[in-house]
PDB file of N, CA and C in Angstrom:
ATOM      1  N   UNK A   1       0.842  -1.177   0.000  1.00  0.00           N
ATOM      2  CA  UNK A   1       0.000   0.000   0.000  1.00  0.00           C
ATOM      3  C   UNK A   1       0.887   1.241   0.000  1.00  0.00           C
ATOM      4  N   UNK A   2       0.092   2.134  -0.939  1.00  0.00           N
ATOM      5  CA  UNK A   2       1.372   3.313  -1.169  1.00  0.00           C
ATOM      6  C   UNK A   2       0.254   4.833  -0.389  1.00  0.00           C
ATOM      7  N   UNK A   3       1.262   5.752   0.561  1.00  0.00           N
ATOM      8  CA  UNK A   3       0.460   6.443   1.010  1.00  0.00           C
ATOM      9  C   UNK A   3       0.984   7.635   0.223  1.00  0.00           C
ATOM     10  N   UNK A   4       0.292   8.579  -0.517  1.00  0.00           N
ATOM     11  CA  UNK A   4       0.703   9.880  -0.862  1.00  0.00           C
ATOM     12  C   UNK A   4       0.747  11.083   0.036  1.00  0.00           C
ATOM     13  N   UNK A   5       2.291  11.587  -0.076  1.00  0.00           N
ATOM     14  CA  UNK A   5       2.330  12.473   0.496  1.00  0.00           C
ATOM     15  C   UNK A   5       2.274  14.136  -0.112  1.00  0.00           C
ATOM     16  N   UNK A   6       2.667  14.131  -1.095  1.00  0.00           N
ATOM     17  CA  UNK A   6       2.875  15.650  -1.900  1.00  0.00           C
ATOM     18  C   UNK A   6       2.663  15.356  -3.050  1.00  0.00           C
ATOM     19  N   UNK A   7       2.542  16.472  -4.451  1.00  0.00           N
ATOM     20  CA  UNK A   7       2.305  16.436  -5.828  1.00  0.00           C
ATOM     21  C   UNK A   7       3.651  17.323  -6.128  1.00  0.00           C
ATOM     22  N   UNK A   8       4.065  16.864  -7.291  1.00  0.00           N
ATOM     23  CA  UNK A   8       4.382  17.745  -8.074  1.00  0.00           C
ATOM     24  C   UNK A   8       4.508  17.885  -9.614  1.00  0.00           C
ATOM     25  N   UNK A   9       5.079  18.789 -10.406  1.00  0.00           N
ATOM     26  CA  UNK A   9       5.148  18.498 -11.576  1.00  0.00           C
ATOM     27  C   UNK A   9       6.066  18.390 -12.571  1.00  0.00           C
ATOM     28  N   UNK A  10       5.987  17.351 -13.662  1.00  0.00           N
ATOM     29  CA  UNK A  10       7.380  17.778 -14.528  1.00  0.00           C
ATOM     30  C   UNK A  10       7.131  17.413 -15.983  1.00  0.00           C
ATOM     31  N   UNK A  11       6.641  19.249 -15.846  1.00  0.00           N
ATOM     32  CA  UNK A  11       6.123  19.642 -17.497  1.00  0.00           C
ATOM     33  C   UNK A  11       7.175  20.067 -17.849  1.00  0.00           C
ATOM     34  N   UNK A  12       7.233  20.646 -19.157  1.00  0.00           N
ATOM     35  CA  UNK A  12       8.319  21.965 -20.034  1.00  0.00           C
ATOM     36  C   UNK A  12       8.265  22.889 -18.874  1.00  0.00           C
ATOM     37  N   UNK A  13       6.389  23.354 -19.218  1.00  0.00           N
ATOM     38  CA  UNK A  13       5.895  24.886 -18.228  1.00  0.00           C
ATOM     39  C   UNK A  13       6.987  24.648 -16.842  1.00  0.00           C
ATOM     40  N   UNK A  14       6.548  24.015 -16.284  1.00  0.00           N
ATOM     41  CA  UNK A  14       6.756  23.697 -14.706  1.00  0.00           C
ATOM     42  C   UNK A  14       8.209  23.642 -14.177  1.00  0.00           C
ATOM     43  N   UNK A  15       8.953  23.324 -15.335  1.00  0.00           N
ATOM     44  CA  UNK A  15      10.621  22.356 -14.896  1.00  0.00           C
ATOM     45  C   UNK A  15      11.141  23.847 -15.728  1.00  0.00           C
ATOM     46  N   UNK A  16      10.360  25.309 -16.455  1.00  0.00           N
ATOM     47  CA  UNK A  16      11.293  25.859 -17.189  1.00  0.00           C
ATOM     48  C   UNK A  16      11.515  25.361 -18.451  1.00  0.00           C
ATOM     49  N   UNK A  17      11.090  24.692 -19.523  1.00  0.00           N
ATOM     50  CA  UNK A  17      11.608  24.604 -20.569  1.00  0.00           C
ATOM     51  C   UNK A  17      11.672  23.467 -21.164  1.00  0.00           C
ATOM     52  N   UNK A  18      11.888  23.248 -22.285  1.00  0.00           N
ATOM     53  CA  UNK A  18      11.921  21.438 -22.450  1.00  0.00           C
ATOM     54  C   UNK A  18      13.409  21.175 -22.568  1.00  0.00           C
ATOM     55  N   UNK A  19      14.532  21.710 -22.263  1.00  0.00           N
ATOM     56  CA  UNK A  19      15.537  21.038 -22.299  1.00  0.00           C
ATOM     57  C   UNK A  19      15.447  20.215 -20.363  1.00  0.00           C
ATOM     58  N   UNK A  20      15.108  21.407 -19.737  1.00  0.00           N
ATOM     59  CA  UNK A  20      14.709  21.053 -18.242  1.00  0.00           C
ATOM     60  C   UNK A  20      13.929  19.386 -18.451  1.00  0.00           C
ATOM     61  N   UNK A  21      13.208  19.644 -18.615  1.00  0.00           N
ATOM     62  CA  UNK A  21      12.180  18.295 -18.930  1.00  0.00           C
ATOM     63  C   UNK A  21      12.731  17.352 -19.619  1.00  0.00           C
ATOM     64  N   UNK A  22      13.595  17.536 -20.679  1.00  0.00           N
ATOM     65  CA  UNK A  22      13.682  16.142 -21.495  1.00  0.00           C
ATOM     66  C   UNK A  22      15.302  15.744 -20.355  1.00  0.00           C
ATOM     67  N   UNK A  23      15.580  16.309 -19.849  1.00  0.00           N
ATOM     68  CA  UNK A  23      17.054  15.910 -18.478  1.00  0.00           C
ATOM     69  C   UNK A  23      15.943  15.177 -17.699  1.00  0.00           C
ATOM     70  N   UNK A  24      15.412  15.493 -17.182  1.00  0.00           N
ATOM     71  CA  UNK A  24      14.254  14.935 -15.981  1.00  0.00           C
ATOM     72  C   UNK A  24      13.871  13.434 -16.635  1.00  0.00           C
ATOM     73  N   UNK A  25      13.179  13.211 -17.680  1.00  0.00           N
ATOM     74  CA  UNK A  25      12.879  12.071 -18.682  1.00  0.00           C
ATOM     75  C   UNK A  25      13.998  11.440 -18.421  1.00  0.00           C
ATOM     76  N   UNK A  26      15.182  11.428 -18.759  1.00  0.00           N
ATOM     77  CA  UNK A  26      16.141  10.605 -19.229  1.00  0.00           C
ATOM     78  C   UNK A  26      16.227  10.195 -18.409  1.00  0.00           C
ATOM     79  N   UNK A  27      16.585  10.891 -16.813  1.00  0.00           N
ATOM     80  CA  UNK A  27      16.796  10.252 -15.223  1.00  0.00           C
ATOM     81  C   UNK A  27      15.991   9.704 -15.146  1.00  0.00           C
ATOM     82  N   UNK A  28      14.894   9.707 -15.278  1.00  0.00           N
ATOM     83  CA  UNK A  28      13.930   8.525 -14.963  1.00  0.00           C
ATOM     84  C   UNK A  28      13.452   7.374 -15.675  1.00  0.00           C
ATOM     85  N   UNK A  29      13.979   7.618 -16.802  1.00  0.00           N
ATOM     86  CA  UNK A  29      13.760   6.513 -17.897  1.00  0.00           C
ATOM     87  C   UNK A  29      12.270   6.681 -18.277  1.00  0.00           C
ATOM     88  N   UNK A  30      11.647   7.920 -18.491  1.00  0.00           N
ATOM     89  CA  UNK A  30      10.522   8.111 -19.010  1.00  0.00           C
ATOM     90  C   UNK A  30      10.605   8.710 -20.699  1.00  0.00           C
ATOM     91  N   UNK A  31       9.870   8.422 -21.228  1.00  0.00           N
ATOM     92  CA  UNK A  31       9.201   9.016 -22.327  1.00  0.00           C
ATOM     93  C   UNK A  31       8.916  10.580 -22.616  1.00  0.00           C
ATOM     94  N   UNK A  32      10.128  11.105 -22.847  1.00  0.00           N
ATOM     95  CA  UNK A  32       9.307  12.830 -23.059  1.00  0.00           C
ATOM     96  C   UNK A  32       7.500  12.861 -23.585  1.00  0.00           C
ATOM     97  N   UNK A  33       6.641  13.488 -23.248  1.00  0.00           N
ATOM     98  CA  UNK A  33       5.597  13.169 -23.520  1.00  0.00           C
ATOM     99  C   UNK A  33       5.338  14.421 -23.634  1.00  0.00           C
ATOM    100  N   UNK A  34       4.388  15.088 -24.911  1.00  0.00           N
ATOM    101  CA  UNK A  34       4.189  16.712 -24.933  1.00  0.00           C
ATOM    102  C   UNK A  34       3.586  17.237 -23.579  1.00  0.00           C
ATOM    103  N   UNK A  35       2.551  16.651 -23.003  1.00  0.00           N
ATOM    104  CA  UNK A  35       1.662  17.339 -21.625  1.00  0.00           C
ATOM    105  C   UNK A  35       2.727  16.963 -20.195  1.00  0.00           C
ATOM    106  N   UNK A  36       4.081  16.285 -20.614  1.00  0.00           N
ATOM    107  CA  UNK A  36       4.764  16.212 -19.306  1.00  0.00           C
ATOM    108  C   UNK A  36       3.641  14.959 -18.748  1.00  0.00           C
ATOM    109  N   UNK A  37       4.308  15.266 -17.203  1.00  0.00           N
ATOM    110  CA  UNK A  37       3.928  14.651 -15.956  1.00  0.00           C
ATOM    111  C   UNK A  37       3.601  14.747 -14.976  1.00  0.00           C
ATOM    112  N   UNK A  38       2.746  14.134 -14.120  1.00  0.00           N
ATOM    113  CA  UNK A  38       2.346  14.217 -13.151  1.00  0.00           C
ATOM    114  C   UNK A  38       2.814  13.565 -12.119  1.00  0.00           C
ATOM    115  N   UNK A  39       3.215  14.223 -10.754  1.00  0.00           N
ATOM    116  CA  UNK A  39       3.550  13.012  -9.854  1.00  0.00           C
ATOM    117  C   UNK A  39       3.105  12.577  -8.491  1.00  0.00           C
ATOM    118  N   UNK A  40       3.333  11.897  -7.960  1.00  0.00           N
ATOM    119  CA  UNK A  40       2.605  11.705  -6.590  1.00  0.00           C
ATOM    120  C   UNK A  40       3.983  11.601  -5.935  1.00  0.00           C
ATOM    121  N   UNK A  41       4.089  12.311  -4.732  1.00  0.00           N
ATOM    122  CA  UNK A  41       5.578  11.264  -4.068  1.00  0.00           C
ATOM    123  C   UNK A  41       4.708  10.966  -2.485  1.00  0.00           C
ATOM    124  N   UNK A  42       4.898   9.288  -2.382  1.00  0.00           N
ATOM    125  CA  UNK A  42       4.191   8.810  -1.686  1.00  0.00           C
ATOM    126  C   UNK A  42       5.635   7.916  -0.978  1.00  0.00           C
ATOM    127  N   UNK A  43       5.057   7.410   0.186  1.00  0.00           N
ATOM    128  CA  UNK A  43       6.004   6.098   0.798  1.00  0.00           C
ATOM    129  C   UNK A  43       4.859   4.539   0.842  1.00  0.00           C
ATOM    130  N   UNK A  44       6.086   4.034   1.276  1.00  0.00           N
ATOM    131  CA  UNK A  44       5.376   2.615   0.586  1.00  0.00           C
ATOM    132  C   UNK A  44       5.282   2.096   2.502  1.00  0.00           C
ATOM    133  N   UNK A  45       4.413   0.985   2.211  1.00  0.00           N
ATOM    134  CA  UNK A  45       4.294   0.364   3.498  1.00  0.00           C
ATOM    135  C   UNK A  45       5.889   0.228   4.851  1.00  0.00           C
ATOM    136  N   UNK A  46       6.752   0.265   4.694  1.00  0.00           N
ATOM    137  CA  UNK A  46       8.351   0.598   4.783  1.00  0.00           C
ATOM    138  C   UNK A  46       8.672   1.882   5.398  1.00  0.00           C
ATOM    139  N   UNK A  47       7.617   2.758   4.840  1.00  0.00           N
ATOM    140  CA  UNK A  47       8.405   4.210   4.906  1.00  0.00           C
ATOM    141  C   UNK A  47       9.887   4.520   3.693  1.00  0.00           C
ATOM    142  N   UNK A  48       9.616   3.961   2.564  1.00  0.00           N
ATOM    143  CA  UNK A  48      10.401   3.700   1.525  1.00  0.00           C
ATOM    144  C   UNK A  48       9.568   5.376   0.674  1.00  0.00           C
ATOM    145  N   UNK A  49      10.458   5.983   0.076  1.00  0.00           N
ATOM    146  CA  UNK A  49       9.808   6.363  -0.583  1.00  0.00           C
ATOM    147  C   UNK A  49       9.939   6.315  -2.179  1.00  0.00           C
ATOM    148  N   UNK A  50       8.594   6.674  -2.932  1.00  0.00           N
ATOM    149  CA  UNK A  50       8.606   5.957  -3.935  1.00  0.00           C
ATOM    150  C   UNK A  50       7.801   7.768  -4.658  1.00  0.00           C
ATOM    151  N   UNK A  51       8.128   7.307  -6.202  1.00  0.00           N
ATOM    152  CA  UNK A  51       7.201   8.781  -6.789  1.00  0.00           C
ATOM    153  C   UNK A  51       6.713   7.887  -8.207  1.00  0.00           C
ATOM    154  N   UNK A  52       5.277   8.503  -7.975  1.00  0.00           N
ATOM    155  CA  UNK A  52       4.489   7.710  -9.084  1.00  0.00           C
ATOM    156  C   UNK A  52       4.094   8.851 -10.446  1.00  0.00           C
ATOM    157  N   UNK A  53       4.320   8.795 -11.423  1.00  0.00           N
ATOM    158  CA  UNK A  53       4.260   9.215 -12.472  1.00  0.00           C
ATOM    159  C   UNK A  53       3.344   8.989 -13.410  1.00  0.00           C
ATOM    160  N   UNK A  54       2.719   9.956 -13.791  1.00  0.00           N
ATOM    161  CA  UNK A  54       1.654   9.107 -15.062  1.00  0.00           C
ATOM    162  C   UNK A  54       1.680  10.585 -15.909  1.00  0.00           C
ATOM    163  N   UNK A  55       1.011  10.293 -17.068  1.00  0.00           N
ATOM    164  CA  UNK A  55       0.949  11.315 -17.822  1.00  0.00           C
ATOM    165  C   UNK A  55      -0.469  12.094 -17.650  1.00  0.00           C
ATOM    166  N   UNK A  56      -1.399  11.338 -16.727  1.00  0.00           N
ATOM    167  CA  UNK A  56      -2.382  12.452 -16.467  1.00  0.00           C
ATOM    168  C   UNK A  56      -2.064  13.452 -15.614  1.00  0.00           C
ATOM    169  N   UNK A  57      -1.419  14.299 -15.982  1.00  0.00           N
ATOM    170  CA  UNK A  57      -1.458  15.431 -15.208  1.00  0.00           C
ATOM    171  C   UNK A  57      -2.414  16.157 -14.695  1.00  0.00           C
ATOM    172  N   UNK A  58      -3.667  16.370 -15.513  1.00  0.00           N
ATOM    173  CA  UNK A  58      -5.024  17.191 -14.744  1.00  0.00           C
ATOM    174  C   UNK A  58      -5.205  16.226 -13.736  1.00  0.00           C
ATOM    175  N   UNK A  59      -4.718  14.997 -13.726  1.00  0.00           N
ATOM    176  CA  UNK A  59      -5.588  13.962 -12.330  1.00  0.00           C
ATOM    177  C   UNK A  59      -4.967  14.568 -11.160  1.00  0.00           C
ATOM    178  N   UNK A  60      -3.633  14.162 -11.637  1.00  0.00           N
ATOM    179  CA  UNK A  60      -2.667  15.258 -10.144  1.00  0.00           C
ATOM    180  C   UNK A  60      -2.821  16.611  -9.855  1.00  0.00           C
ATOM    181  N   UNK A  61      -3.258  17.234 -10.551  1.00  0.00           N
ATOM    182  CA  UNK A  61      -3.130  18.674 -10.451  1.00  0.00           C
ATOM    183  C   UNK A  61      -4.896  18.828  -9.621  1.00  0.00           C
ATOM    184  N   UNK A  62      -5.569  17.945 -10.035  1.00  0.00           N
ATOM    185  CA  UNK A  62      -7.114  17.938  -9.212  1.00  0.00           C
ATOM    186  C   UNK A  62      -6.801  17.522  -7.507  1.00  0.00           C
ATOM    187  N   UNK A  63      -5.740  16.844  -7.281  1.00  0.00           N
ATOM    188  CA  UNK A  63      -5.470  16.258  -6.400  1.00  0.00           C
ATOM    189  C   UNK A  63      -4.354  17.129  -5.286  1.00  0.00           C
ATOM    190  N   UNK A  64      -4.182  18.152  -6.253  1.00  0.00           N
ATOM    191  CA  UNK A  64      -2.887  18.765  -5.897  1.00  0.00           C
ATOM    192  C   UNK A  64      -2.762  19.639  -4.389  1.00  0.00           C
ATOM    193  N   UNK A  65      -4.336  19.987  -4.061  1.00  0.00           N
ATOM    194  CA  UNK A  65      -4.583  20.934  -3.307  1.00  0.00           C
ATOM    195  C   UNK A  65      -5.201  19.901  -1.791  1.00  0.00           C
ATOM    196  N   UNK A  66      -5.103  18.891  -2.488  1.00  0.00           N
ATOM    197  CA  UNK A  66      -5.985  18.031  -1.379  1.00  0.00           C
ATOM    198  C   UNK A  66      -5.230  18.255   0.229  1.00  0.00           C
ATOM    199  N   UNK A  67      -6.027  17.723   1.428  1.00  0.00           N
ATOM    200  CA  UNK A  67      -5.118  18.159   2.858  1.00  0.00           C
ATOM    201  C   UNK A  67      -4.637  16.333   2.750  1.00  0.00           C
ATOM    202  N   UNK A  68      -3.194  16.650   3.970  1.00  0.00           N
ATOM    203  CA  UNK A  68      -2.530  15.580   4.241  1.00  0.00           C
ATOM    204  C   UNK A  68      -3.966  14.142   4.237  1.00  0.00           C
ATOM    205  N   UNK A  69      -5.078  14.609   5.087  1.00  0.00           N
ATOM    206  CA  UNK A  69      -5.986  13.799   5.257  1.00  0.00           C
ATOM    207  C   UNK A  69      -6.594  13.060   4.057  1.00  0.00           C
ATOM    208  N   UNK A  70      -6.981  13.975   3.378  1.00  0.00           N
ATOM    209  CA  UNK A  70      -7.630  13.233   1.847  1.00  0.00           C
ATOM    210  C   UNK A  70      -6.654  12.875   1.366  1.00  0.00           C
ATOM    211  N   UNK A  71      -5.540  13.096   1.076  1.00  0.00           N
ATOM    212  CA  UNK A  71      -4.190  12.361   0.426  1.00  0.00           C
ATOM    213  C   UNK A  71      -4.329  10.543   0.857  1.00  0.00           C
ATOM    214  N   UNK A  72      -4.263  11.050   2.075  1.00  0.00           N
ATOM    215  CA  UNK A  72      -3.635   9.327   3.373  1.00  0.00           C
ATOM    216  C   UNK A  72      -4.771   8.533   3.079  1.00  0.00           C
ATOM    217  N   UNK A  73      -5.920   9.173   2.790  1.00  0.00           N
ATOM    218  CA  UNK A  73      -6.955   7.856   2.244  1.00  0.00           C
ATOM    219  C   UNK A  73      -7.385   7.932   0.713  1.00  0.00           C
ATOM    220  N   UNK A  74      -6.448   8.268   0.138  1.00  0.00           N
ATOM    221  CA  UNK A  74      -6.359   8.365  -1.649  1.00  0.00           C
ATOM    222  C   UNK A  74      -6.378   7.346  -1.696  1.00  0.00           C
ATOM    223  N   UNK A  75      -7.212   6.468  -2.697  1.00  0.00           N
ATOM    224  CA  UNK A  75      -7.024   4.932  -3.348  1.00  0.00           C
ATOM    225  C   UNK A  75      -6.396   5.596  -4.780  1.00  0.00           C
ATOM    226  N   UNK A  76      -4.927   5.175  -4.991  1.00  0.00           N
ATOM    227  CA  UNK A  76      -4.617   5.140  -6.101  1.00  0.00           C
ATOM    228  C   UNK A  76      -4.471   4.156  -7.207  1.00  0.00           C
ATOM    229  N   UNK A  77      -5.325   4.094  -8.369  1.00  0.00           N
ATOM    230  CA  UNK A  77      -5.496   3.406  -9.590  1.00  0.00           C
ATOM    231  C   UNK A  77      -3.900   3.093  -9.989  1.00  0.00           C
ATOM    232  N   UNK A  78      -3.407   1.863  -9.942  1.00  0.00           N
ATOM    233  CA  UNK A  78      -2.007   1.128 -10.083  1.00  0.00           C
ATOM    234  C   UNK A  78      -1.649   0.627 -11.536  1.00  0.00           C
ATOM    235  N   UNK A  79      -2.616   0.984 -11.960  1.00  0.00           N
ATOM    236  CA  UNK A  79      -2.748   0.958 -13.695  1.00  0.00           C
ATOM    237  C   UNK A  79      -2.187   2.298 -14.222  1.00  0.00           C
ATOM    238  N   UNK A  80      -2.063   3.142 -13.792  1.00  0.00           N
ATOM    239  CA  UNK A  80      -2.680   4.822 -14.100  1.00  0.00           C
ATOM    240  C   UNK A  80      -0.739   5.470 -13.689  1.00  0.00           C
ATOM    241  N   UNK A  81      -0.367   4.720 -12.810  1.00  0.00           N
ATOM    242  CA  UNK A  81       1.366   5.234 -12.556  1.00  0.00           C
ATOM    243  C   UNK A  81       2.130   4.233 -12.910  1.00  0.00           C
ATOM    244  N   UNK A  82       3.261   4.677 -13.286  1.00  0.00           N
ATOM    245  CA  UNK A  82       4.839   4.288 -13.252  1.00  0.00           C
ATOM    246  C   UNK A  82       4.941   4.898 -12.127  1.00  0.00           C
ATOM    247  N   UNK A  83       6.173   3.386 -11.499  1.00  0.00           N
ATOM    248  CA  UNK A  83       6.751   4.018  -9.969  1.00  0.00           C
ATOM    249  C   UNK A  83       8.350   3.882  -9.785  1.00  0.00           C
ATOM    250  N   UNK A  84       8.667   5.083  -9.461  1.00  0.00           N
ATOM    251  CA  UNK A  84      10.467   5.214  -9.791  1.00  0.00           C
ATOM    252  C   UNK A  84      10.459   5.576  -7.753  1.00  0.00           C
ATOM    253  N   UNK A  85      12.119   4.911  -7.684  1.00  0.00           N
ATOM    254  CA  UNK A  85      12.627   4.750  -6.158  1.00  0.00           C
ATOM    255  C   UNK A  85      12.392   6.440  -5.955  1.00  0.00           C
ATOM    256  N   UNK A  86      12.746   6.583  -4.677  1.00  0.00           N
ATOM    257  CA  UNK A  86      12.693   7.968  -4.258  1.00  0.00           C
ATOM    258  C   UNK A  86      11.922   8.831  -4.358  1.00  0.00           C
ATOM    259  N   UNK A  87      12.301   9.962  -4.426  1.00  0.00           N
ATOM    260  CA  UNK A  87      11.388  11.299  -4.326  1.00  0.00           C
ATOM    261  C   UNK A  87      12.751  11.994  -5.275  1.00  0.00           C
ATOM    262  N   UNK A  88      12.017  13.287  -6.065  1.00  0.00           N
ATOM    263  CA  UNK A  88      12.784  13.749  -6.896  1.00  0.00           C
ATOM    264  C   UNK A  88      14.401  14.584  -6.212  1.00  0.00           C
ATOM    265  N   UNK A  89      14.271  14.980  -4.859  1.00  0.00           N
ATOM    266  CA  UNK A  89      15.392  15.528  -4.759  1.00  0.00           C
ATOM    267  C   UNK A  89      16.375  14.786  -4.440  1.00  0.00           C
ATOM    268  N   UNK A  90      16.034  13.000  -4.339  1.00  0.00           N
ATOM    269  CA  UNK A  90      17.253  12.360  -3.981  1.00  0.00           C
ATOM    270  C   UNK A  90      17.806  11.865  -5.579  1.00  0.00           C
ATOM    271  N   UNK A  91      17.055  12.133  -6.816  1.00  0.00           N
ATOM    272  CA  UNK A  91      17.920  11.680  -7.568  1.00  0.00           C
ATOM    273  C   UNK A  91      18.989  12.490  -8.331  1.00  0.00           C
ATOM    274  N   UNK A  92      19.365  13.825  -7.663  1.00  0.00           N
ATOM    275  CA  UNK A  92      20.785  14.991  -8.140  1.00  0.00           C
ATOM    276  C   UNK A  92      21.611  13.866  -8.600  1.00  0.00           C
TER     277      UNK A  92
END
């Protein structure tokens, strides 16, 4: 079970630019995709943390404002993300 803790994003808009973005892609072994990404950074049953990615971005961005509370009982659709180790500032 994965609990979400924060959103963020990694568009062109968002990261500054698409050279910003297509660096971000490569570290993660994603797909440049024109609408970018959406992310969740959640921890896993562990306290591991993990960041889930999908290309719906309006889903995250609906989600974006939610409180710690509605987050911690988010059922997230496991079809709908790619899940890369960490959280984005540990992968410098």
């Amino acid at each position: 079970m994965l609990t979400p803790r924060e959103t963020a994003f990694a568009t062109p808009a968002d990261l500054g630019g698409s050279g910003n973005y297509r660096r971000l892609c490569r570290k993660l072994n994603l797909n440049a995709v024109p609408d970018g990404y959406g992310l969740i950074l959640a921890t896993d049953e562990n306290g591991n943390q993990v960041t889930l990615c999908t290309g719906d971005v309006e889903y995250v961005r609906a989600i974006a404002g939610a409180s710690p509370e509605v987050l911690a009982g988010l059922e997230l659709p496991a079809d709908k993300f790619l899940t890369r180790d960490g959280w984005p500032e540990s992968w410098a």
